[in-house]
PDB file of N, CA and C in Angstrom:
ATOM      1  N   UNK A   1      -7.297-122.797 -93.036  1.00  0.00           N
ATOM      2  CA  UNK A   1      -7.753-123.498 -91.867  1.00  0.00           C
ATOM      3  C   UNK A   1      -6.683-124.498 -91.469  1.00  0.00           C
ATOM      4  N   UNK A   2      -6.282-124.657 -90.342  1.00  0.00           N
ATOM      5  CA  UNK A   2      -5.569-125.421 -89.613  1.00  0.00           C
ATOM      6  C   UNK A   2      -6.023-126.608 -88.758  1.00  0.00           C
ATOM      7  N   UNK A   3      -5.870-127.494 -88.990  1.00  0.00           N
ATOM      8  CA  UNK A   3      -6.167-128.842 -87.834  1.00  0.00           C
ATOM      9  C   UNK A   3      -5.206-129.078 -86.914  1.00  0.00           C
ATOM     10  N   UNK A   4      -5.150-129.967 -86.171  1.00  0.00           N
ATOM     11  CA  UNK A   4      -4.436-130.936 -85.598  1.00  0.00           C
ATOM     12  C   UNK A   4      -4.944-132.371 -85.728  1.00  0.00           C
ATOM     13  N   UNK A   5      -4.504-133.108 -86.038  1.00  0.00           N
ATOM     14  CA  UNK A   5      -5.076-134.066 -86.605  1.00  0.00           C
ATOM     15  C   UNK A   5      -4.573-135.280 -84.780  1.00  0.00           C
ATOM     16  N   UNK A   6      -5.755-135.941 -85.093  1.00  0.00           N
ATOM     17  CA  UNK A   6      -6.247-136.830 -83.659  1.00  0.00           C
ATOM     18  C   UNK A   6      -5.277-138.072 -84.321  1.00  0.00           C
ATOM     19  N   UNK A   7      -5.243-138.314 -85.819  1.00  0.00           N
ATOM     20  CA  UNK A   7      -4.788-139.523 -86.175  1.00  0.00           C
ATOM     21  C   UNK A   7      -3.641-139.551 -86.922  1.00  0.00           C
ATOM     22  N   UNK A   8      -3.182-140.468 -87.893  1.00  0.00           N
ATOM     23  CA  UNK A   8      -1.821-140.563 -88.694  1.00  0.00           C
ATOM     24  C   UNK A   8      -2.367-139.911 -89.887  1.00  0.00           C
ATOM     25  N   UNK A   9      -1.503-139.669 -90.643  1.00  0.00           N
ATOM     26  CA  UNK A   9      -1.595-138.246 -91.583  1.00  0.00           C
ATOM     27  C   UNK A   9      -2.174-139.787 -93.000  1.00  0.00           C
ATOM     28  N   UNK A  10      -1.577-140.987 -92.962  1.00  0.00           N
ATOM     29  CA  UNK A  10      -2.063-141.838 -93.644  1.00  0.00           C
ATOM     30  C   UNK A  10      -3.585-142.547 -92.958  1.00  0.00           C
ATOM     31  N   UNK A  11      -4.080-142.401 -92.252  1.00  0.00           N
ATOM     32  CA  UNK A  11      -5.825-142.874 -91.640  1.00  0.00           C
ATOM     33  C   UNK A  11      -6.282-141.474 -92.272  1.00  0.00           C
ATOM     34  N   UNK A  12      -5.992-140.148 -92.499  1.00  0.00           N
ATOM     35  CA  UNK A  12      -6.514-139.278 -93.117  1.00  0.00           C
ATOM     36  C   UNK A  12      -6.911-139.192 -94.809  1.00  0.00           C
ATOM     37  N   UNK A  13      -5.720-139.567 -95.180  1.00  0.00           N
ATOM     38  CA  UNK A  13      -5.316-140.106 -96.707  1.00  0.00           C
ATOM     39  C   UNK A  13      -6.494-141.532 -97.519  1.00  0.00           C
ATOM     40  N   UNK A  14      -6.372-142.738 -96.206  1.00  0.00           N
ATOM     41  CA  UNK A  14      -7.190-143.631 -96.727  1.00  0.00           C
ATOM     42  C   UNK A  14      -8.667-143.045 -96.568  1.00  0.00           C
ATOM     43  N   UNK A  15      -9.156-142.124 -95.695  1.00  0.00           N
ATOM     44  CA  UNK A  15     -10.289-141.907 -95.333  1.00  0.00           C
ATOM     45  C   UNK A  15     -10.773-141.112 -96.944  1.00  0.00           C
ATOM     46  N   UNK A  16      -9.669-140.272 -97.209  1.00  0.00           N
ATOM     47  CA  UNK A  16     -10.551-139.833 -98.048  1.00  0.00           C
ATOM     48  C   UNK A  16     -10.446-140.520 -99.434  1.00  0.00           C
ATOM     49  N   UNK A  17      -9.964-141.183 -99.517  1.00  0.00           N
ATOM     50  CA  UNK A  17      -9.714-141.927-100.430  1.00  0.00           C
ATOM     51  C   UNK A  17     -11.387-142.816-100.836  1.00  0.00           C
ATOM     52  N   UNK A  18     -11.848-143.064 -99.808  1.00  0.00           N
ATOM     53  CA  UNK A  18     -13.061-144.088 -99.321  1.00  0.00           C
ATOM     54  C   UNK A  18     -14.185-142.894 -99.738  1.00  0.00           C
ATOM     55  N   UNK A  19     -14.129-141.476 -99.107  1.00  0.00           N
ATOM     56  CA  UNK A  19     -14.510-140.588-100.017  1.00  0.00           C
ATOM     57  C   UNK A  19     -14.513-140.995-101.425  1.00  0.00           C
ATOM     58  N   UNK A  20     -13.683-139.518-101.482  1.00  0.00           N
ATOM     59  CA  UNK A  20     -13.475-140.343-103.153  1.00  0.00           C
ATOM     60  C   UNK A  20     -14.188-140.696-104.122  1.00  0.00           C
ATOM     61  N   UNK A  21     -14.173-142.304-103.425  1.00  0.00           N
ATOM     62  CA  UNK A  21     -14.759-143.843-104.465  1.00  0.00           C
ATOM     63  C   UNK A  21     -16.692-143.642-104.043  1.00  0.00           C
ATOM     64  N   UNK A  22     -16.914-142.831-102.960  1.00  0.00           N
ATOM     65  CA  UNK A  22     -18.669-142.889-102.845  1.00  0.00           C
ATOM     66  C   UNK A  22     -19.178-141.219-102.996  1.00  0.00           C
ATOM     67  N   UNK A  23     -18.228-140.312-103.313  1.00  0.00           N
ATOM     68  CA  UNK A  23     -19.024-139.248-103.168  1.00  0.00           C
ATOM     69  C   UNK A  23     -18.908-138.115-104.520  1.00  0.00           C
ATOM     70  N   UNK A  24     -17.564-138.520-105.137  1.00  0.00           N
ATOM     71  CA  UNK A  24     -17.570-138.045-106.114  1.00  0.00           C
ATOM     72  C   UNK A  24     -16.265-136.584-106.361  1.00  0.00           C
ATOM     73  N   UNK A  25     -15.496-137.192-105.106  1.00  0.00           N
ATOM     74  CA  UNK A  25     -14.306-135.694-104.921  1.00  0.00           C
ATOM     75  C   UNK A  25     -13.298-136.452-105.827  1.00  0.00           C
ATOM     76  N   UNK A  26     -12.755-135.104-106.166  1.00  0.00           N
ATOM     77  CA  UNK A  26     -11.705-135.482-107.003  1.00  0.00           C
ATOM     78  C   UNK A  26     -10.600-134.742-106.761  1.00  0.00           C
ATOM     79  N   UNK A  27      -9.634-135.259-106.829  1.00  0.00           N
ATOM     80  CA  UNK A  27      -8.196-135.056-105.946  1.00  0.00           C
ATOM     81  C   UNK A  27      -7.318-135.008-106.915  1.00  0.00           C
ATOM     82  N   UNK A  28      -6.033-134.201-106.886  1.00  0.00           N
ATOM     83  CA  UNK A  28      -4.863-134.272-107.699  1.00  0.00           C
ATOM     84  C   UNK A  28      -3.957-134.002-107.067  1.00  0.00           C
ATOM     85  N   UNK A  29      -2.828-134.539-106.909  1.00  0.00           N
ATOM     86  CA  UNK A  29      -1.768-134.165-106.467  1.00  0.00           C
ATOM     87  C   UNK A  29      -2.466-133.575-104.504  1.00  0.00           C
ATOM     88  N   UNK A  30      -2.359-132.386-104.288  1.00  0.00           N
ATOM     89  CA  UNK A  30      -2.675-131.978-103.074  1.00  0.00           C
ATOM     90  C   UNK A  30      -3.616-131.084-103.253  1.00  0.00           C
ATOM     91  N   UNK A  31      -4.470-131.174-104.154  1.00  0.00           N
ATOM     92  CA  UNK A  31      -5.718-130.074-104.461  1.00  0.00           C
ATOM     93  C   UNK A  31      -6.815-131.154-104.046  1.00  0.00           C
ATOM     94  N   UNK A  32      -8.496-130.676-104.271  1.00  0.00           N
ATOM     95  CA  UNK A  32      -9.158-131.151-104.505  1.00  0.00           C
ATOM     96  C   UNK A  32     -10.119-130.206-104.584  1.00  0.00           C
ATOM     97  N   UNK A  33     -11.652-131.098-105.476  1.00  0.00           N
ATOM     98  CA  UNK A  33     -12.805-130.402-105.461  1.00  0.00           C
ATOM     99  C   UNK A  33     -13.544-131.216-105.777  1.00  0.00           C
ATOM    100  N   UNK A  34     -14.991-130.648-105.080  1.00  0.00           N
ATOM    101  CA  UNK A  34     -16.019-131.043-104.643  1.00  0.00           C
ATOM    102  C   UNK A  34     -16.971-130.186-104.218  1.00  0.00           C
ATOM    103  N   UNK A  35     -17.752-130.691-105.399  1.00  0.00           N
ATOM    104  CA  UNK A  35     -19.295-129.294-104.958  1.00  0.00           C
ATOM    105  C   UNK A  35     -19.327-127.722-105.498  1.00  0.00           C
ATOM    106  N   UNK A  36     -18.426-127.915-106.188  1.00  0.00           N
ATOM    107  CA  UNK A  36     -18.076-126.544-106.566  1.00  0.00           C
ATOM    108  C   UNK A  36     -17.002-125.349-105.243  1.00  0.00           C
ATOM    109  N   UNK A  37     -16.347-126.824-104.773  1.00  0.00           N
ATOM    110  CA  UNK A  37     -15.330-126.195-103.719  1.00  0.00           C
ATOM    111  C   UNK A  37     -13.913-126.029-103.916  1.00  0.00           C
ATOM    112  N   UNK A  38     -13.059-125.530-104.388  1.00  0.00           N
ATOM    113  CA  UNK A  38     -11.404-126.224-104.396  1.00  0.00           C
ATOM    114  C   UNK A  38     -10.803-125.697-103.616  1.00  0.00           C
ATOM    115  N   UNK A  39      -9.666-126.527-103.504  1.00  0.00           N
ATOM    116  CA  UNK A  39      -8.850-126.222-102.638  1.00  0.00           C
ATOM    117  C   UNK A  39      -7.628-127.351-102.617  1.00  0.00           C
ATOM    118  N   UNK A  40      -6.767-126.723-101.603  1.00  0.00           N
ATOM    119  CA  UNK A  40      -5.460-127.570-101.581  1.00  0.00           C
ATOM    120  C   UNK A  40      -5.201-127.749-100.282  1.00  0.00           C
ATOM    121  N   UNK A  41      -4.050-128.932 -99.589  1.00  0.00           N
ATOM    122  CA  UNK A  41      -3.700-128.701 -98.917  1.00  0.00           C
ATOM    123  C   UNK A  41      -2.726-129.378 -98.183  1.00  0.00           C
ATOM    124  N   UNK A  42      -2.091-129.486 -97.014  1.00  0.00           N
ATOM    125  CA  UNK A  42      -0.501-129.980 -96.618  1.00  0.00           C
ATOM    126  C   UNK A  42      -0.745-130.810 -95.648  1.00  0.00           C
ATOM    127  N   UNK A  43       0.039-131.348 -95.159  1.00  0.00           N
ATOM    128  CA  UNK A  43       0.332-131.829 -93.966  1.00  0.00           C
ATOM    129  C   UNK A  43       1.734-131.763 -93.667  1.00  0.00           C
ATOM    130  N   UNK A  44       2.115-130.767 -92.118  1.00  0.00           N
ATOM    131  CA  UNK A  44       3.188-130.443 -91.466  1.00  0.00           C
ATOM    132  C   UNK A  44       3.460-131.054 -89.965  1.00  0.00           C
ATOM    133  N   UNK A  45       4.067-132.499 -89.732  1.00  0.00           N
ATOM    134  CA  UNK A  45       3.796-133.239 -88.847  1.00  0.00           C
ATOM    135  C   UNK A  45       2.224-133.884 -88.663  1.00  0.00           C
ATOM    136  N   UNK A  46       1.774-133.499 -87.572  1.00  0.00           N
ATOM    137  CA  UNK A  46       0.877-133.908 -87.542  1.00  0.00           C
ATOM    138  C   UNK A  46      -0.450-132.605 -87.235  1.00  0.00           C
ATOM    139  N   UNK A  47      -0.381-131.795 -88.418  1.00  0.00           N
ATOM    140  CA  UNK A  47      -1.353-130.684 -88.468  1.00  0.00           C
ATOM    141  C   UNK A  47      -1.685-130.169 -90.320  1.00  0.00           C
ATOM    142  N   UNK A  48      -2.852-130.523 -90.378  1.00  0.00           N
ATOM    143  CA  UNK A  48      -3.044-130.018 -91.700  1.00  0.00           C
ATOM    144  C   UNK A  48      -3.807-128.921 -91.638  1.00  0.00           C
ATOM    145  N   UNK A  49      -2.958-128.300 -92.976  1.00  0.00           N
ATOM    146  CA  UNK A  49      -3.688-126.864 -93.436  1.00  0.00           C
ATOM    147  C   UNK A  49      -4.592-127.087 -95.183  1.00  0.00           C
ATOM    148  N   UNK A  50      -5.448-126.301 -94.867  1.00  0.00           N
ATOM    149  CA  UNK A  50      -6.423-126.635 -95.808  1.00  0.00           C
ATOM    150  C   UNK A  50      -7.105-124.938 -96.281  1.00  0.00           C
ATOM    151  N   UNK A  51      -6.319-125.041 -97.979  1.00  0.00           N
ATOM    152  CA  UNK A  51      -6.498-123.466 -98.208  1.00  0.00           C
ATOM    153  C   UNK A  51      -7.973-123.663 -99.299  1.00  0.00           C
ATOM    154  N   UNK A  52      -8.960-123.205 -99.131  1.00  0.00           N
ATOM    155  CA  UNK A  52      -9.789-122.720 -99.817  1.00  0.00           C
ATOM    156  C   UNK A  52      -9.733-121.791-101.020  1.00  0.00           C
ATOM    157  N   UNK A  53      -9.539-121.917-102.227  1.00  0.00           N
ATOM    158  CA  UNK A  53      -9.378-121.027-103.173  1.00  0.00           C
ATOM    159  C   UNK A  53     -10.688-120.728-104.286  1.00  0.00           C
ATOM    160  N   UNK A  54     -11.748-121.581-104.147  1.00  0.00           N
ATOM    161  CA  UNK A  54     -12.732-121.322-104.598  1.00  0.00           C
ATOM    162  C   UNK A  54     -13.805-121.306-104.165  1.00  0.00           C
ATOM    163  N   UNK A  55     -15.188-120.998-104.296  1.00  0.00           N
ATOM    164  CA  UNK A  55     -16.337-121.830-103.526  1.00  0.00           C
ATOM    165  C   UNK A  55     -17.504-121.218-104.444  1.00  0.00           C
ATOM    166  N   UNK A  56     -18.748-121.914-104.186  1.00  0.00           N
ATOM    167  CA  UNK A  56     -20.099-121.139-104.725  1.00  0.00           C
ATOM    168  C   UNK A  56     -20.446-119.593-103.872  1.00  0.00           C
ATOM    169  N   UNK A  57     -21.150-118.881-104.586  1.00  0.00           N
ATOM    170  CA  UNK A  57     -21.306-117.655-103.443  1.00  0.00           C
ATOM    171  C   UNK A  57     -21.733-117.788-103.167  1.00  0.00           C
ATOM    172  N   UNK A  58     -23.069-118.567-103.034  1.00  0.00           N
ATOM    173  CA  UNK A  58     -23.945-118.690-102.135  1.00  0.00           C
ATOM    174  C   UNK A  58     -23.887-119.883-100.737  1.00  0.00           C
ATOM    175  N   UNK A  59     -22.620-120.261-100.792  1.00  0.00           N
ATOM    176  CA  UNK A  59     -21.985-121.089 -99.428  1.00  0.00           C
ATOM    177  C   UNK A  59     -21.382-120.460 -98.572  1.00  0.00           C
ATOM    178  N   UNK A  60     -21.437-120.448 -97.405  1.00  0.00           N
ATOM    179  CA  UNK A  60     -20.802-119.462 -96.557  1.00  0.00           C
ATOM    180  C   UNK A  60     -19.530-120.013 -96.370  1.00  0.00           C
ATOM    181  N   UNK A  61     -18.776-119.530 -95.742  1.00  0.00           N
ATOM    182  CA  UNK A  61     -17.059-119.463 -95.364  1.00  0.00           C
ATOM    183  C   UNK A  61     -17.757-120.372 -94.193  1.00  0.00           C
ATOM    184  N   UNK A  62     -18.325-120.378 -93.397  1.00  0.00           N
ATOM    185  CA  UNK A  62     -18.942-120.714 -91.742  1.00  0.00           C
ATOM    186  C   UNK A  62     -19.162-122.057 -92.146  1.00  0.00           C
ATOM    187  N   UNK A  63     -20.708-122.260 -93.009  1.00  0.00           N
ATOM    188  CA  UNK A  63     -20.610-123.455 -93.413  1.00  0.00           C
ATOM    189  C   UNK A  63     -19.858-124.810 -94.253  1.00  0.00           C
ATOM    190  N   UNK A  64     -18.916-124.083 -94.722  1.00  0.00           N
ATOM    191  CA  UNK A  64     -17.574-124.773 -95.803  1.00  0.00           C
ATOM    192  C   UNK A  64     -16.708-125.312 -94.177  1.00  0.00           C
ATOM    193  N   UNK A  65     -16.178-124.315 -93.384  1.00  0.00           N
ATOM    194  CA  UNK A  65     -15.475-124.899 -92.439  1.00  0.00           C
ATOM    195  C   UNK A  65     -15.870-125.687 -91.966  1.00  0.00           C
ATOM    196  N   UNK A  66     -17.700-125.696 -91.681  1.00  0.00           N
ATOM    197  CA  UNK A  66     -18.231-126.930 -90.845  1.00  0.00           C
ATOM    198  C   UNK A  66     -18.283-127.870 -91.533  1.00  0.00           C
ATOM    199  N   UNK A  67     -18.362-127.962 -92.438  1.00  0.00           N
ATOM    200  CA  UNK A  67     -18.599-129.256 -93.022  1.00  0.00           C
ATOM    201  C   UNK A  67     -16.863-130.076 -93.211  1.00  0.00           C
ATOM    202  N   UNK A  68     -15.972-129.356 -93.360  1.00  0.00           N
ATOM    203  CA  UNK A  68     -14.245-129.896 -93.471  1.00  0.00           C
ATOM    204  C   UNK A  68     -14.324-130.248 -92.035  1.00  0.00           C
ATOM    205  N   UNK A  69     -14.643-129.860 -90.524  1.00  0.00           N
ATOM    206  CA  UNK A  69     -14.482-130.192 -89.278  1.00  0.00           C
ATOM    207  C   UNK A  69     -14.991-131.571 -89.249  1.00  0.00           C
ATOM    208  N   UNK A  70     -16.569-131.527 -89.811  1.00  0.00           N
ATOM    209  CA  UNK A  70     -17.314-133.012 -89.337  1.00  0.00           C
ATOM    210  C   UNK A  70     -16.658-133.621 -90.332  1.00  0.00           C
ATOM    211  N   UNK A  71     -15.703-133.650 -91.257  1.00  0.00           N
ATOM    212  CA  UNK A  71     -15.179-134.783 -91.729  1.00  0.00           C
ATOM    213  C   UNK A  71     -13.708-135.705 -90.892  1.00  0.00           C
ATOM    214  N   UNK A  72     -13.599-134.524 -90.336  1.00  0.00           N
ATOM    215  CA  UNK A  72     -12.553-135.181 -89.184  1.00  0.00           C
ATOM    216  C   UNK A  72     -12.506-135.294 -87.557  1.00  0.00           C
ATOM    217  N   UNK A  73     -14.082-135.292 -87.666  1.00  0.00           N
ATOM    218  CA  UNK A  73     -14.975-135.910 -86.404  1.00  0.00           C
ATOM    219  C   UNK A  73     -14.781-137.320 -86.386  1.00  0.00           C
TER     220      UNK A  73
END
């Protein structure tokens, strides 16, 4: 999945950071997981890509994207 990001690639960084500390994601390097989700991902100027490499089966691909969108609502 690809964004374009509305903001600075660091207002993205602190945001989730604030995550994080209330929800329980855990981050390394450029991975993360949460919920039984992982994944990794970049930032190239000002557009991040966000690769999905795991998930529950019973989560859809549809709903995983929606929920990564409303976080950068």
């Amino acid at each position: 999945m690809k964004y374009q990001l509305q903001t600075t690639q660091e207002k993205v960084l602190e945001g989730e950071r604030l995550i994080k500390e209330n929800e329980g994601i855990i981050y390394e390097d450029n991975s993360f997981e949460i919920s039984g989700v992982n994944g990794s991902y970049h930032f190239e100027n000002d557009v991040l890509t966000i690769n999905i490499t795991n998930k529950p089966w019973l989560a859809s691909w549809s709903m995983i994207e929606e929920k990564i969108k409303q976080f950068f609502e």
